[in-house]
Every structure is written in structure tokens, then in C-alpha cells.
C-alpha atoms as a PDB file:
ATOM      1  CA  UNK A   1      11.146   4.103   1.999  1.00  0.00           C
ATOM      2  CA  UNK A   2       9.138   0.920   3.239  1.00  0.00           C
ATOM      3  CA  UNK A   3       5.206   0.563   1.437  1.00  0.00           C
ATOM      4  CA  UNK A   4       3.009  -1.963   3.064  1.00  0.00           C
ATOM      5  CA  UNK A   5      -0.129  -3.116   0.712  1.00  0.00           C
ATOM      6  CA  UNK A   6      -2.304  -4.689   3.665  1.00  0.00           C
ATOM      7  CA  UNK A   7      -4.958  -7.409   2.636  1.00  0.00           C
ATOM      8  CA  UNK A   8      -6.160 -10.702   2.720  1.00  0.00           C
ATOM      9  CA  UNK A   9      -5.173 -11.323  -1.077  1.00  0.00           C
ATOM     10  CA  UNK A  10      -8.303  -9.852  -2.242  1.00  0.00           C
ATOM     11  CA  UNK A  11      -8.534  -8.103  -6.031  1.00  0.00           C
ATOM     12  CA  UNK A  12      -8.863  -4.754  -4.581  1.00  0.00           C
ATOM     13  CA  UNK A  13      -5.725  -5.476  -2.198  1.00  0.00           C
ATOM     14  CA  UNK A  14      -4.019  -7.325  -5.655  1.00  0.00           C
ATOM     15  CA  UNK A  15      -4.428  -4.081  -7.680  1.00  0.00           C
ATOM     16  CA  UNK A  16      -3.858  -1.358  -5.009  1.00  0.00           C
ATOM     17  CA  UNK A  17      -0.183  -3.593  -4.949  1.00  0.00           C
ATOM     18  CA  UNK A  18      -0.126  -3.331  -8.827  1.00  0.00           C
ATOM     19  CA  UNK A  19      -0.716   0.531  -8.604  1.00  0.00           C
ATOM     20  CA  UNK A  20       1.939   1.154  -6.438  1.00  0.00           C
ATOM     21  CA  UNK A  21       4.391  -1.117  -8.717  1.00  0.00           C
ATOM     22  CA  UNK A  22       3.265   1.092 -11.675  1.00  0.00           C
ATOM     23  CA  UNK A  23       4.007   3.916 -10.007  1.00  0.00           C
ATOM     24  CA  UNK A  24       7.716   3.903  -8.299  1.00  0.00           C
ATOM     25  CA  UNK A  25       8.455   1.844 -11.480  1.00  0.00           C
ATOM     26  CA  UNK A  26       7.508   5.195 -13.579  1.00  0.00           C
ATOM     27  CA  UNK A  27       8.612   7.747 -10.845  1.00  0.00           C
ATOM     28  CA  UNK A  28      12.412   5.858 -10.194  1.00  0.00           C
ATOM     29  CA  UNK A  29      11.604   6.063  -6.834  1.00  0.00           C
ATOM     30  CA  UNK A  30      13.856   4.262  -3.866  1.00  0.00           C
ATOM     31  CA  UNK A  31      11.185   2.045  -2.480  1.00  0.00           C
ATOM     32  CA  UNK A  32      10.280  -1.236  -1.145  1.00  0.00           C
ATOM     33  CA  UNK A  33       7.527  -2.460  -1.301  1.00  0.00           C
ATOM     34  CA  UNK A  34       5.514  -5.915   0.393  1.00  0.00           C
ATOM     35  CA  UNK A  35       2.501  -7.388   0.229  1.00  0.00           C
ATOM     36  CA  UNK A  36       1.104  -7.865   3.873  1.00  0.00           C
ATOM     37  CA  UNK A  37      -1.804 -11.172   4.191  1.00  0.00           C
ATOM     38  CA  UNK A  38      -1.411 -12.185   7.754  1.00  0.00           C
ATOM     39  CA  UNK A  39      -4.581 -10.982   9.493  1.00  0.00           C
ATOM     40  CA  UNK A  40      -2.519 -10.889  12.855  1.00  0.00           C
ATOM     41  CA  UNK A  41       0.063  -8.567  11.287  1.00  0.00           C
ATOM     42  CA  UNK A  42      -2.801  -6.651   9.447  1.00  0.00           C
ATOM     43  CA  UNK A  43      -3.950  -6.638  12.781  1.00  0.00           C
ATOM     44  CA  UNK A  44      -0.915  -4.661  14.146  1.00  0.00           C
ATOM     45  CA  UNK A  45      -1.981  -1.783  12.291  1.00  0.00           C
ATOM     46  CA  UNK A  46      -5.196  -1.335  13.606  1.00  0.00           C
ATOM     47  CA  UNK A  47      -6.384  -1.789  10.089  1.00  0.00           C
ATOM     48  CA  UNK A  48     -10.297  -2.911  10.010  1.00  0.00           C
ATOM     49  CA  UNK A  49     -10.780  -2.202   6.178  1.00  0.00           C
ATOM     50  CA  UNK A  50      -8.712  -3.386   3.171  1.00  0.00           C
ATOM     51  CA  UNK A  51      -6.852  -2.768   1.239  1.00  0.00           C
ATOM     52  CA  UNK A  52      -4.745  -0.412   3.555  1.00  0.00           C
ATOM     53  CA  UNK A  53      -1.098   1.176   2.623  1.00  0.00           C
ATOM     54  CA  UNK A  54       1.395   1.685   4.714  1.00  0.00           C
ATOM     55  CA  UNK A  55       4.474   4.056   4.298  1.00  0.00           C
ATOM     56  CA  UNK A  56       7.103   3.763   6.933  1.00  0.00           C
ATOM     57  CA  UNK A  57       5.236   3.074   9.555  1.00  0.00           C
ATOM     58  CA  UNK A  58       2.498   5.034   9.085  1.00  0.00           C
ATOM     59  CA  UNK A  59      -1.258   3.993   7.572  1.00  0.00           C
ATOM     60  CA  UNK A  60      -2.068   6.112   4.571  1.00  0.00           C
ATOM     61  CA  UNK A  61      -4.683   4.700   3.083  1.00  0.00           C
ATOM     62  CA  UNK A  62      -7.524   2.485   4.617  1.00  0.00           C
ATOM     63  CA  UNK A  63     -10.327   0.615   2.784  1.00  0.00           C
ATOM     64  CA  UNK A  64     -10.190   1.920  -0.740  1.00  0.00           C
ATOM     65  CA  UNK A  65      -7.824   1.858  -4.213  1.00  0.00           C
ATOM     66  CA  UNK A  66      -5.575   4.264  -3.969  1.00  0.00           C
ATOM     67  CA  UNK A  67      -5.063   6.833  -7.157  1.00  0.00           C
ATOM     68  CA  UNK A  68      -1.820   7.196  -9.036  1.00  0.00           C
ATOM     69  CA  UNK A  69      -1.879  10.975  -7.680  1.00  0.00           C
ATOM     70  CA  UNK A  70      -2.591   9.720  -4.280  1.00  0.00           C
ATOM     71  CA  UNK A  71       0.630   7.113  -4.353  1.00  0.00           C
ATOM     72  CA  UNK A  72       2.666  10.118  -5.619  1.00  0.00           C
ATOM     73  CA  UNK A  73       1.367  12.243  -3.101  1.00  0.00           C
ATOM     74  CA  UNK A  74       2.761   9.177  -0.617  1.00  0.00           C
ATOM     75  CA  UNK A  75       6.380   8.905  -2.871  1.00  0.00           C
ATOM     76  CA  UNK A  76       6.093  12.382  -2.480  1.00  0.00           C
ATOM     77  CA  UNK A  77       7.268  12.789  -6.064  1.00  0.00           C
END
């Protein structure tokens, strides 16, 4: 499994990447996981608010912290 933390750099984009870290480091899980700051890439996405997480492909979350439930929801663990 591929997690994309979206974001300029911001702190809200800096500890939505810390959450997820936290949590497959707790969980075990088989993940890896990048920080994305290119606005072109960002871009890609079709991504107007950060942070945003992507999971394989697919945008999860858009504009907000995600919760530890809501990034185990997204392990699916």
C-alpha cells in the first residue's frame, strides 16, 4: 500500500504526515508512505485544499487532519 500526504509543507500537512507514521508504526502495517510538496503534482490530484491523503491512487482525505480512527479506517486495520 502507497499513502500520499499532499501539501505545501504546511504544519497541518507536517502533522497529518506524523499521524500516519504513528499509526502503521503501531498497527505493523505494510505501507509506504511520501510526503508530496510539488504544487504541480498536488495538482494531479485535483486536490484544491491541504493537507490531502492519498491511498493507492485514490484521495481520501481533503483539507483537514485526519484522525487515528480515520487512518485505520484507510490501513483498513
Amino acid at each position: 500500500m502507497e499513502i500520499l500526504v499532499l501539501g505545501p509543507g504546511c504544519k497541518k500537512c507536517v502533522l497529518t504526515y506524523n499521524a500516519i507514521q504513528k499509526v502503521v508504526a503501531e498497527t505493523g502495517a505494510n505501507v509506504t508512505i511520501r510526503k508530496i510538496e510539488d504544487i504541480m503534482e498536488i495538482m494531479k490530484y485535483n486536490v484544491m485544499m491541504t493537507p490531502a491523503v492519498v491511498v493507492d491512487g485514490e484521495v481520501k482525505v481533503k483539507g483537514h487532519i485526519p484522525s487515528e480512527a480515520e487512518i485505520k479506517r484507510m490501513l483498513g486495520v
